[in-house]
C-alpha atoms as a PDB file:
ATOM      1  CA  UNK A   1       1.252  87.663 157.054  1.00  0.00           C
ATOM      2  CA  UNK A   2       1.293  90.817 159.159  1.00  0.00           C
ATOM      3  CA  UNK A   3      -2.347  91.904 160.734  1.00  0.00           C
ATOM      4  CA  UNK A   4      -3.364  94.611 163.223  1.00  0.00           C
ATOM      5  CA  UNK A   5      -2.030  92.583 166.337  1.00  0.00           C
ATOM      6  CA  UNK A   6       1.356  93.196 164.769  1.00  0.00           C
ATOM      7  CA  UNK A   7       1.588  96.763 165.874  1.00  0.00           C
ATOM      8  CA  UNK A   8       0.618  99.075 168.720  1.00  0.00           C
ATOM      9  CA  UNK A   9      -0.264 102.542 169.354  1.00  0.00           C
ATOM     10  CA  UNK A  10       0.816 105.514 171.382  1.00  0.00           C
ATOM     11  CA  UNK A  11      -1.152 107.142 174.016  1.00  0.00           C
ATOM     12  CA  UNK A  12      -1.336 109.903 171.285  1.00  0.00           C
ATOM     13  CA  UNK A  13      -2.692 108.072 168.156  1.00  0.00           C
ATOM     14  CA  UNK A  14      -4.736 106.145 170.251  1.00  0.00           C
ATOM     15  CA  UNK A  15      -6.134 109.975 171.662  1.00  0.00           C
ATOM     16  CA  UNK A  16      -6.206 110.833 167.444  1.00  0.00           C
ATOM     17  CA  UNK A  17      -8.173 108.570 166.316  1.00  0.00           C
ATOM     18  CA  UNK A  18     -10.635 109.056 168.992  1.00  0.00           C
ATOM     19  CA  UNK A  19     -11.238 112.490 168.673  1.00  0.00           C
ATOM     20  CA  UNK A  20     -11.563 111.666 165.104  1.00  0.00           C
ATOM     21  CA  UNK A  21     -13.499 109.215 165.764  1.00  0.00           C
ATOM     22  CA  UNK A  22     -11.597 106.936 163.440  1.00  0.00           C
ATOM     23  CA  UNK A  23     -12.733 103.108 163.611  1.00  0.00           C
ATOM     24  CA  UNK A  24     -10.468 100.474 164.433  1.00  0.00           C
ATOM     25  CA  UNK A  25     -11.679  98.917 160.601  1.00  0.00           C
ATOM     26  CA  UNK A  26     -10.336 101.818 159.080  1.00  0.00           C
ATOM     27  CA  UNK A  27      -6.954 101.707 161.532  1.00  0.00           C
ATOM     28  CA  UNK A  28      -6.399  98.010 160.429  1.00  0.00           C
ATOM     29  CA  UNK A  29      -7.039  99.051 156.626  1.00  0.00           C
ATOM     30  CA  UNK A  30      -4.431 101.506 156.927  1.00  0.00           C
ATOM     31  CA  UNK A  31      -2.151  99.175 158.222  1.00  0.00           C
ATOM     32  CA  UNK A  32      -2.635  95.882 156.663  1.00  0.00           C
ATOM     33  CA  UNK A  33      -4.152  97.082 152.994  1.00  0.00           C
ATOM     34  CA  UNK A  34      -2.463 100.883 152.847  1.00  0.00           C
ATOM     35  CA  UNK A  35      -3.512 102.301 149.314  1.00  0.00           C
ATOM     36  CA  UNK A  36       0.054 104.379 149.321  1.00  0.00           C
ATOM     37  CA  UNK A  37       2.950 103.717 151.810  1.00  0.00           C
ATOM     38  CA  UNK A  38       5.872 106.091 151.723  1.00  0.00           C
ATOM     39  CA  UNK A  39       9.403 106.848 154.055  1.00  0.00           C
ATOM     40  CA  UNK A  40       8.769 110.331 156.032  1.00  0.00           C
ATOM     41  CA  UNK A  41      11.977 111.612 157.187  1.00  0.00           C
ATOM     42  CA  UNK A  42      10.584 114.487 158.523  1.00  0.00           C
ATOM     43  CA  UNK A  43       9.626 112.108 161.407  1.00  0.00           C
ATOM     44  CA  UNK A  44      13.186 109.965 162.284  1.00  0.00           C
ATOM     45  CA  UNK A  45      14.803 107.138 161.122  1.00  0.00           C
ATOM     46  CA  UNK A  46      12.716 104.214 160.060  1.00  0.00           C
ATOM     47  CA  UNK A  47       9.361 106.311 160.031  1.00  0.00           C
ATOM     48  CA  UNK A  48       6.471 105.324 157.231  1.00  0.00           C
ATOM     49  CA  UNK A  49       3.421 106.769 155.983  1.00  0.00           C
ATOM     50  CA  UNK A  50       0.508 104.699 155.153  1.00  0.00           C
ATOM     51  CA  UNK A  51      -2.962 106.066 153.489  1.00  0.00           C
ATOM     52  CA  UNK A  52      -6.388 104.661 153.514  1.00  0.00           C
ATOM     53  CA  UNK A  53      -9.437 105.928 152.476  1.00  0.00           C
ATOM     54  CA  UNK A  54      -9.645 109.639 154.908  1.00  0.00           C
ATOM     55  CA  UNK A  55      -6.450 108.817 157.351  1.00  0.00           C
ATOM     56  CA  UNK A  56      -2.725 108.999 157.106  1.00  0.00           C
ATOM     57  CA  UNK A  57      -0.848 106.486 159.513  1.00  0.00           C
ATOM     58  CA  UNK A  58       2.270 107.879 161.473  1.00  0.00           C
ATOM     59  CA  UNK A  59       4.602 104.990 162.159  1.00  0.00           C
ATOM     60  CA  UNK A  60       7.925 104.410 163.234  1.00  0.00           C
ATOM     61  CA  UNK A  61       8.603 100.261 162.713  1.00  0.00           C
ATOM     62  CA  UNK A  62       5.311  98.461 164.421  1.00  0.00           C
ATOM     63  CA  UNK A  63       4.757 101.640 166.358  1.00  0.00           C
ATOM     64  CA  UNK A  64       1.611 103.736 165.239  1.00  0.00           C
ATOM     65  CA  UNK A  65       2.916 107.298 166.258  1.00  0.00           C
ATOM     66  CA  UNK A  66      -0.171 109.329 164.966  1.00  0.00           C
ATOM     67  CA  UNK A  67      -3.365 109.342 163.465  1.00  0.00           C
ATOM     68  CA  UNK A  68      -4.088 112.382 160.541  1.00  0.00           C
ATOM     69  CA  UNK A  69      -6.213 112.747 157.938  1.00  0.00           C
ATOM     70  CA  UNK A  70      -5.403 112.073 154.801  1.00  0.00           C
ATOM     71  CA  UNK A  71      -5.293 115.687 153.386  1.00  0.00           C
ATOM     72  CA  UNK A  72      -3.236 118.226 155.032  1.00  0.00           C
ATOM     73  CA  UNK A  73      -6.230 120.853 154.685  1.00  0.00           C
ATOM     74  CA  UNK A  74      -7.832 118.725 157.366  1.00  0.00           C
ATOM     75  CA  UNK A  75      -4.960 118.953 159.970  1.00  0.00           C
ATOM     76  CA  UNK A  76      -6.438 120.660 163.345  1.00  0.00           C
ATOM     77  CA  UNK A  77      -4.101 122.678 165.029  1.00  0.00           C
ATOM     78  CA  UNK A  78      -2.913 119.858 167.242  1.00  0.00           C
ATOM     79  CA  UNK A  79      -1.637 117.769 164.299  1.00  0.00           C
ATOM     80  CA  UNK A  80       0.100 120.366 163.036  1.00  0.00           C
ATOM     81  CA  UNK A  81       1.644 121.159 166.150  1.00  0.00           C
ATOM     82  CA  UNK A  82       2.744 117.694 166.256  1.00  0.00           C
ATOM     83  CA  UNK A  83       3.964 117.221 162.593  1.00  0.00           C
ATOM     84  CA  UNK A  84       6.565 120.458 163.829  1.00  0.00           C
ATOM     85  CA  UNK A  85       7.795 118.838 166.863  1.00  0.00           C
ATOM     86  CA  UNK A  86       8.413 115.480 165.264  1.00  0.00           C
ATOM     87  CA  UNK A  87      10.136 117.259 162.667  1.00  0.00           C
ATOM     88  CA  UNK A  88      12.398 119.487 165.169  1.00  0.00           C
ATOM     89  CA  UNK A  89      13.327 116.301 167.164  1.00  0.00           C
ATOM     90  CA  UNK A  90      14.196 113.979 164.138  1.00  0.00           C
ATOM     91  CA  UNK A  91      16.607 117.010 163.242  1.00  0.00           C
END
């Protein structure tokens, strides 16, 4: 069975989710129990989405790239920022 220890974070999610102040029940919800999980090519090869309850999970494999909210209408600047740069360097 796969559980939180399974993954990791970058320096950036890790900075996401506590500006967000995003709790590390509702990271391991997202990962473990995601309500919707979908590809995202917009962020490389092998990238995932996966939704709980406010956030959106970034991941490429085991790696937790970014935390987001849910809704886009949410999105500060700086996730926005970085939704166009992964974009531009999956391309």
């Amino acid at each position: 069975m796969t559980g939180i220890a399974d993954f990791y974070m970058t320096k950036h999610a890790a900075s996401r989710a506590l500006d967000m102040l995003v709790t590390i029940e509702e990271i391991q919800t997202a990962l473990v129990s995601p309500e919707v999980t979908y590809g995202q090519s917009n962020y490389g090869d092998c990238a995932s989405i996966r939704q709980a309850g406010s956030i959106a999970l970034a991941l490429k494999g085991k790696m937790v790239m970014s935390v987001l909210y849910r809704k886009t209408e949410a999105w500060s600047r700086e996730d926005i920022a970085w939704a166009i740069q992964q974009a531009g360097d999956a391309a």
